[in-house]
Protein backbone atom coordinates (compact mmCIF):
# COMPACT_ATOMS: atom_id res chain seq x y z
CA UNK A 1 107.23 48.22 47.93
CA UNK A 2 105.90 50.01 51.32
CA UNK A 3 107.67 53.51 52.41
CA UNK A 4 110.69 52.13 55.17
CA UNK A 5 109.67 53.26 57.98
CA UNK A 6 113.50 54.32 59.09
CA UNK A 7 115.91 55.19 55.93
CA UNK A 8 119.16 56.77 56.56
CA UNK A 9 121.96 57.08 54.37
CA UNK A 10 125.57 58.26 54.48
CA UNK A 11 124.67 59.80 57.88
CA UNK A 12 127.17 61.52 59.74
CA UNK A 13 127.41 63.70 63.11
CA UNK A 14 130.50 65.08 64.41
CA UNK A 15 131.20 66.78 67.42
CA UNK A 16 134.28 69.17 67.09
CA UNK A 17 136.93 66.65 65.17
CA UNK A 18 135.22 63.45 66.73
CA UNK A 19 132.54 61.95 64.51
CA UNK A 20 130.26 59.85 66.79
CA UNK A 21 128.62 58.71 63.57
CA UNK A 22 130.65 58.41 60.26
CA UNK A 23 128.66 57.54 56.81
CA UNK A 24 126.11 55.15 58.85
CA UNK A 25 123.37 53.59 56.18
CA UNK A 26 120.45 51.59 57.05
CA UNK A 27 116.60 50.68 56.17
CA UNK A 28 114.14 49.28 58.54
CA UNK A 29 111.21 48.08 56.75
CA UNK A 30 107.12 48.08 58.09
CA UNK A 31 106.36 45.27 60.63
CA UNK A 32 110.20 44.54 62.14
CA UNK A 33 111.93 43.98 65.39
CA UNK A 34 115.14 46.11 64.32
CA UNK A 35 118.15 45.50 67.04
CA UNK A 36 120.71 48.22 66.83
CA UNK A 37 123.87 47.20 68.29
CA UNK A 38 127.47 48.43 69.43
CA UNK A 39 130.00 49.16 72.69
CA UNK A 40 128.87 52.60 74.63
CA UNK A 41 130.35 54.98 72.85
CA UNK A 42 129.41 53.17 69.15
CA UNK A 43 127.00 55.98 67.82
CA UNK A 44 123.84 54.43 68.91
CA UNK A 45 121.95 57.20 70.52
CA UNK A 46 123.23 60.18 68.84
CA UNK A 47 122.22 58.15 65.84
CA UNK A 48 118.81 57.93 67.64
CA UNK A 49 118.53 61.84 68.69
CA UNK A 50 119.08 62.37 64.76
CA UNK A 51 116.36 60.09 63.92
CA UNK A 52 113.96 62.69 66.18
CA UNK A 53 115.60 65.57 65.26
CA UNK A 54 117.05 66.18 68.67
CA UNK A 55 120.56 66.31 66.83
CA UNK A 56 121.55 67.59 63.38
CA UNK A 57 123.18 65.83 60.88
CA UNK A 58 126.69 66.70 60.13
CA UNK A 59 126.07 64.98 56.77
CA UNK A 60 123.72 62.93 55.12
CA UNK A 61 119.72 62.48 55.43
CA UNK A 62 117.52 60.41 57.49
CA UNK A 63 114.05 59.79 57.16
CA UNK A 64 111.16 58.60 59.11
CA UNK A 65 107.80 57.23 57.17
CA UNK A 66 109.74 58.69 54.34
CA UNK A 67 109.73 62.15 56.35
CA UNK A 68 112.21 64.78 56.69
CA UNK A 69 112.10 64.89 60.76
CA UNK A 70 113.76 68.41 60.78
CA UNK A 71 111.25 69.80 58.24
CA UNK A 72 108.49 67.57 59.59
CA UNK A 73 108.92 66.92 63.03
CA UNK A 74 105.36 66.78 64.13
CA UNK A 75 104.31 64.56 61.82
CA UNK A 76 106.94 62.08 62.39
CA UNK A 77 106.76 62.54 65.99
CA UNK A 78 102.72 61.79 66.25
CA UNK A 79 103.28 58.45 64.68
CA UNK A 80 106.26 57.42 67.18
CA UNK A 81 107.17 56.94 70.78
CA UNK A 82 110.42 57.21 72.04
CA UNK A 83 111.64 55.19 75.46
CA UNK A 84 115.30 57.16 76.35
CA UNK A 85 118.23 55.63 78.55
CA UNK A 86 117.78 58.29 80.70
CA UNK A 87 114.10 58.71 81.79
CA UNK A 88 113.13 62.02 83.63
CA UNK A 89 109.63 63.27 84.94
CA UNK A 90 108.16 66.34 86.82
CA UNK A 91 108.88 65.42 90.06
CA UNK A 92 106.16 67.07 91.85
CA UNK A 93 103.86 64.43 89.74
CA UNK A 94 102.19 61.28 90.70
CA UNK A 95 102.22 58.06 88.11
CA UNK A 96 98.73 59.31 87.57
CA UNK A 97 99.19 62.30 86.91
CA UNK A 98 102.49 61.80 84.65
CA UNK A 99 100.16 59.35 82.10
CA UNK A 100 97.61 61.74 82.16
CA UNK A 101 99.84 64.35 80.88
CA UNK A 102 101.57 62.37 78.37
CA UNK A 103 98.23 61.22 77.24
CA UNK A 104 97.10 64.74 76.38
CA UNK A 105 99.33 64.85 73.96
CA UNK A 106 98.28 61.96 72.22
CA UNK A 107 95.33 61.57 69.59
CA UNK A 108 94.66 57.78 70.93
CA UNK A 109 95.20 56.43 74.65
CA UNK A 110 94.52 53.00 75.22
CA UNK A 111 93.46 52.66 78.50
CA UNK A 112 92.85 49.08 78.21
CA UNK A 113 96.82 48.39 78.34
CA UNK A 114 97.33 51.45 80.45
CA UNK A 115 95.47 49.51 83.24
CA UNK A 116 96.73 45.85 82.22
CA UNK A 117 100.62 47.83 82.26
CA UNK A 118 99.89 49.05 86.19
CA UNK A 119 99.08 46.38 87.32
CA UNK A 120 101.55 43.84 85.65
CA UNK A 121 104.49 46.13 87.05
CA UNK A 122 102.79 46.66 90.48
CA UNK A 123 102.71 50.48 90.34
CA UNK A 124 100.47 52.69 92.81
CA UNK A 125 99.18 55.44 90.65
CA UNK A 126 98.93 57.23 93.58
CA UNK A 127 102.56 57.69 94.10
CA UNK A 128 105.38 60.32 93.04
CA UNK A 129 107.28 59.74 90.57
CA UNK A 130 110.43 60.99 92.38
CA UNK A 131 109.72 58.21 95.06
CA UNK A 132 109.69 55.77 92.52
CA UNK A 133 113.10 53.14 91.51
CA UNK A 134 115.11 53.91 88.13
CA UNK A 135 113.48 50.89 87.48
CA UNK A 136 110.15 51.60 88.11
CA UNK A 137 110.92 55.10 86.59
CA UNK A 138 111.84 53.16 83.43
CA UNK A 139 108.30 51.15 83.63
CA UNK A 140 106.26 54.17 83.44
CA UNK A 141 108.02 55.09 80.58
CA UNK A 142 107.27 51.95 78.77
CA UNK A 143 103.76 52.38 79.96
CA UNK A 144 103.77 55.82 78.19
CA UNK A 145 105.27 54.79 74.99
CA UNK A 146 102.86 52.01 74.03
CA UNK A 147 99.39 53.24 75.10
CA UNK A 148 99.21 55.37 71.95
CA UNK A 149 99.77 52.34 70.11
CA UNK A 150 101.94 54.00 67.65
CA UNK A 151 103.67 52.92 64.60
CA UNK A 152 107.26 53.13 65.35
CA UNK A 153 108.19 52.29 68.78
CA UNK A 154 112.10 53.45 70.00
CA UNK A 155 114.11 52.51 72.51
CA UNK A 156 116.92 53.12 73.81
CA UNK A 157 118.66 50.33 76.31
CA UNK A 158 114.67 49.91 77.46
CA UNK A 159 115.22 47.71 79.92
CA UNK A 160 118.75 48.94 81.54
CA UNK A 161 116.80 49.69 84.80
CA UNK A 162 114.84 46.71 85.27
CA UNK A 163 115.31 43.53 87.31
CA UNK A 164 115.69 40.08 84.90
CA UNK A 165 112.45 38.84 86.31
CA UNK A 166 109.99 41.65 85.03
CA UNK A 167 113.00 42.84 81.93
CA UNK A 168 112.27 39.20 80.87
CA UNK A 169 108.35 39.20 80.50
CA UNK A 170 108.37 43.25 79.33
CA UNK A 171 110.49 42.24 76.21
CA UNK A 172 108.65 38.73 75.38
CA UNK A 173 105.17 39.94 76.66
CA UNK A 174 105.15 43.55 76.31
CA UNK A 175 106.66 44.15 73.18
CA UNK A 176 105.26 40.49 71.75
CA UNK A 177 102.18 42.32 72.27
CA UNK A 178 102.77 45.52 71.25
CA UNK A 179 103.55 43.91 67.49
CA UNK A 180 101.16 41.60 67.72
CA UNK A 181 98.08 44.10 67.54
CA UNK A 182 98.57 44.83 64.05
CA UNK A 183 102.13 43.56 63.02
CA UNK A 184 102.12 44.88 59.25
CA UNK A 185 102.06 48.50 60.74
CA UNK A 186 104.26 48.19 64.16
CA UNK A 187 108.05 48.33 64.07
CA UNK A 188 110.17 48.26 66.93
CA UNK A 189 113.99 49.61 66.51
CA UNK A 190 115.61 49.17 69.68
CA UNK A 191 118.87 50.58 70.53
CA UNK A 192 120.13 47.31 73.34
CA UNK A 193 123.53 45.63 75.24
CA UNK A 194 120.89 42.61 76.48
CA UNK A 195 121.61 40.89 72.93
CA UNK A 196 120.17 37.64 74.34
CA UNK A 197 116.32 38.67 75.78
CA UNK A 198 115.44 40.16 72.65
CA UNK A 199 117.05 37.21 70.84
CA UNK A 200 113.59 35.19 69.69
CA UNK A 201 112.01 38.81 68.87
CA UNK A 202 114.65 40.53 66.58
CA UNK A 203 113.77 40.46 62.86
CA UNK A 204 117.12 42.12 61.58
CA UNK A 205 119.89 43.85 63.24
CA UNK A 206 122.82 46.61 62.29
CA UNK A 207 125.92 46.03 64.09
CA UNK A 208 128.22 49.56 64.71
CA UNK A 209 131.45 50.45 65.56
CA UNK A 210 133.27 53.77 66.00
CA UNK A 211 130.53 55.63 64.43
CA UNK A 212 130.43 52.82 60.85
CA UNK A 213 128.39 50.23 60.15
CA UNK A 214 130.11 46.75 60.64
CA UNK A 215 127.43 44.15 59.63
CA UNK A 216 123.81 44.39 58.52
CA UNK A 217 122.02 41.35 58.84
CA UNK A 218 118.42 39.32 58.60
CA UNK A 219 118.38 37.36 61.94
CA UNK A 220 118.09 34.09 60.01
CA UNK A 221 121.03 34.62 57.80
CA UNK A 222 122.98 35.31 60.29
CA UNK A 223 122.67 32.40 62.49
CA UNK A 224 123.31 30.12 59.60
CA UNK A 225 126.16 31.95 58.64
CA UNK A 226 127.87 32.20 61.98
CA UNK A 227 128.79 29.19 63.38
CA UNK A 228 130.47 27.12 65.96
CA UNK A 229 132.22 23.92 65.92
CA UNK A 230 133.40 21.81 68.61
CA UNK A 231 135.76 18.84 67.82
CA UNK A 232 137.28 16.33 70.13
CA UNK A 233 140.12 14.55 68.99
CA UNK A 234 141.36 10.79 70.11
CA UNK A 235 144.84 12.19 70.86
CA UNK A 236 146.56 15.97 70.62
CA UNK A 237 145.23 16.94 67.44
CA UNK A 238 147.50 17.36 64.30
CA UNK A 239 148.62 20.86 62.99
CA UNK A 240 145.51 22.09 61.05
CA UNK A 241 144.75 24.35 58.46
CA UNK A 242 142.19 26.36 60.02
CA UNK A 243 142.76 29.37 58.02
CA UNK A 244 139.35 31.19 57.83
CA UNK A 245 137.76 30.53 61.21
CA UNK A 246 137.28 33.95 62.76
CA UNK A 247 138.71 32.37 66.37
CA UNK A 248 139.85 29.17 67.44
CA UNK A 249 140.13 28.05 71.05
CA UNK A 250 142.37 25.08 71.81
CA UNK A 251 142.28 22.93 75.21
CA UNK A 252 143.56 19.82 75.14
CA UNK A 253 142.64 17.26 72.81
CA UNK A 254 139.35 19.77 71.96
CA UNK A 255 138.83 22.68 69.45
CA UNK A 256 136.25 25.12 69.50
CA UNK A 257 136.08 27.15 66.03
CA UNK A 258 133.93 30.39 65.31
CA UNK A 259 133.06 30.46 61.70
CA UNK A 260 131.86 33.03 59.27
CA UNK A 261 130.26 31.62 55.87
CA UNK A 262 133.20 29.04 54.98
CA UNK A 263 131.52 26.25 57.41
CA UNK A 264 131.78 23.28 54.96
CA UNK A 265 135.25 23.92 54.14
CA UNK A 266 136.95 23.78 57.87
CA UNK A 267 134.23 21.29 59.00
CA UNK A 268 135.59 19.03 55.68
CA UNK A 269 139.06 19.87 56.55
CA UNK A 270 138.74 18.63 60.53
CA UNK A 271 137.16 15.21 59.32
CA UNK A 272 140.36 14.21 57.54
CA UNK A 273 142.00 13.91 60.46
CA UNK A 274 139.22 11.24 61.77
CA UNK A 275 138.03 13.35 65.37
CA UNK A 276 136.56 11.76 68.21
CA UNK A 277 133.80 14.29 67.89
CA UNK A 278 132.53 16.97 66.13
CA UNK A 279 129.28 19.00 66.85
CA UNK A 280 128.11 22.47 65.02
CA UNK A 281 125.61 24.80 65.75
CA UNK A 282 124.37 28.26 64.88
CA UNK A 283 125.74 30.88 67.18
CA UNK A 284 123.37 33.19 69.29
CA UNK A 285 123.01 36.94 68.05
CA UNK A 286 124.72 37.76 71.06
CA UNK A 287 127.66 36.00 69.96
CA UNK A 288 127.69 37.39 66.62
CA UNK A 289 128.21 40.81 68.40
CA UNK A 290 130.80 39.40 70.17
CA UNK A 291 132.65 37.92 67.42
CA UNK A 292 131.67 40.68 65.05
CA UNK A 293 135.51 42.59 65.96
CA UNK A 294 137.12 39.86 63.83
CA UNK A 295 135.57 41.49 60.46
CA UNK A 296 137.08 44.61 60.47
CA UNK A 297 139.40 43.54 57.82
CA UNK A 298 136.65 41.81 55.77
């Protein structure tokens, strides 16, 4: 099997007595749209700043193309690009002049997309970057991390600054793109609250709280294993033995049930009583994440 391109295990980083990330273990393999989920405040980027060895690890090891970033950090960091919440830039610098520079550090620079990336986003090279919009800010950044075309492409909260026109066609166009130039080698792993635009790209997602993992999941498998169903019945509906739906919403004659795995069972269990109605369907990643506090004790 290929080298993952992220590995981290048992990872932990704690700031005085408050562990931001507590025994955190996950593998992204080659060719992936990784989400990375959780509340502000879940672990997300300090997990993130470990992965580039901007933070330390308390305890346990990470690794990056099977690389030690600490002991390595060049060579992990040629073969990435990293997209922050926070973007910053010289100030004194025009869009121009801030590719340029980033470019310089790079061994490739495709100036192909560079151009096609201007001109989508309707930025005047010409113009500071302190006169330019968070958003806008936010597009140069893009711009910057996927010129070099790199292998491992991170972000985090990408597209926090943008407006839902141009965050919508960045995450299916941009990024669509970026994998589909060579989409054995290029792995996305982005750090997002927007569950629902990256919904048709995601490949696999971890799911954190407080620091811990709470779910790991192939896209797929989780949509078939998360569920809803909606029953109407003819008249107030009997007492029910709904024990194993992870939330159950009751108006009127109507149910609405959020399942986890046991589908067949409640769905056989609701048909006894003869409903009205009764439709199922898979629920959205997004609502996974919501419903995703009802497994703590699982």
């Amino acid at each position: 099997m290929s080298t993952p391109i992220i590995e981290i295990n048992g990872l932990t980083r704690r700031y005085g007595k408050l562990d931001a990330v507590n025994d955190l273990s996950l593998t992204v393999r080659p060719g992936r749209c990784y989400g990375f989920f959780g509340r502000n405040g879940a672990g997300k980027t300090t997990t993130i700043k470990c992965l580039l060895n901007l933070l330390r690890p308390t305890a346990g090891t990470v690794r990056v193309f099977g690389l030690d970033p600490a002991k390595q950090e060049v060579a992990v960091k040629s073969r990435l690009a990293y997209v922050p919440d926070a973007i910053a830039f010289y100030p004194w610098m025009t869009v121009r002049e801030t590719l340029n520079y980033v470019a310089s550090f790079r061994q490739h620079w495709n100036r192909e997309t560079e151009a096609e990336l201007l001109n989508r986003f309707d930025l005047d090279p010409k113009q500071k970057v302190n006169a330019l919009s968070k958003g806008q800010r936010t597009q140069v950044a893009l711009i910057g991390a996927i010129c070099p075309d790199p292998e491992l492409l991170i972000l985090d909260e990408p597209t926090s600054g943008l407006d839902p026109i141009v965050r919508r066609e960045f995450i299916q166009t941009v990024i669509g793109a970026y994998q589909a130039g060579d989409a054995e080698r290029r792995t996305v792993f982005v750090s997002t609250h927007l569950i629902s635009e990256f919904e048709g790209l995601i490949d696999e997602f971890t799911i954190i709280e407080k620091g811990r993992n709470l779910l790991t999941l192939e896209a797929d498998v989780a949509r078939d294993r998360f569920r809803k169903i909606q029953v109407r019945f003819a008249k107030e509906p009997p007492p029910l033995d709904l024990a194993g739906a992870l939330h159950v919403r009751r108006d009127g004659r109507e149910l609405e049930l959020l399942v986890d795995g046991n589908f067949d069972r409640l769905l056989e269990r609701l048909r006894v009583h003869a409903p009205e109605s009764v439709r199922a369907e898979s629920l959205s990643l997004e609502e996974i994440f919501l419903v995703s506090g009802h497994l703590k004790g699982n």
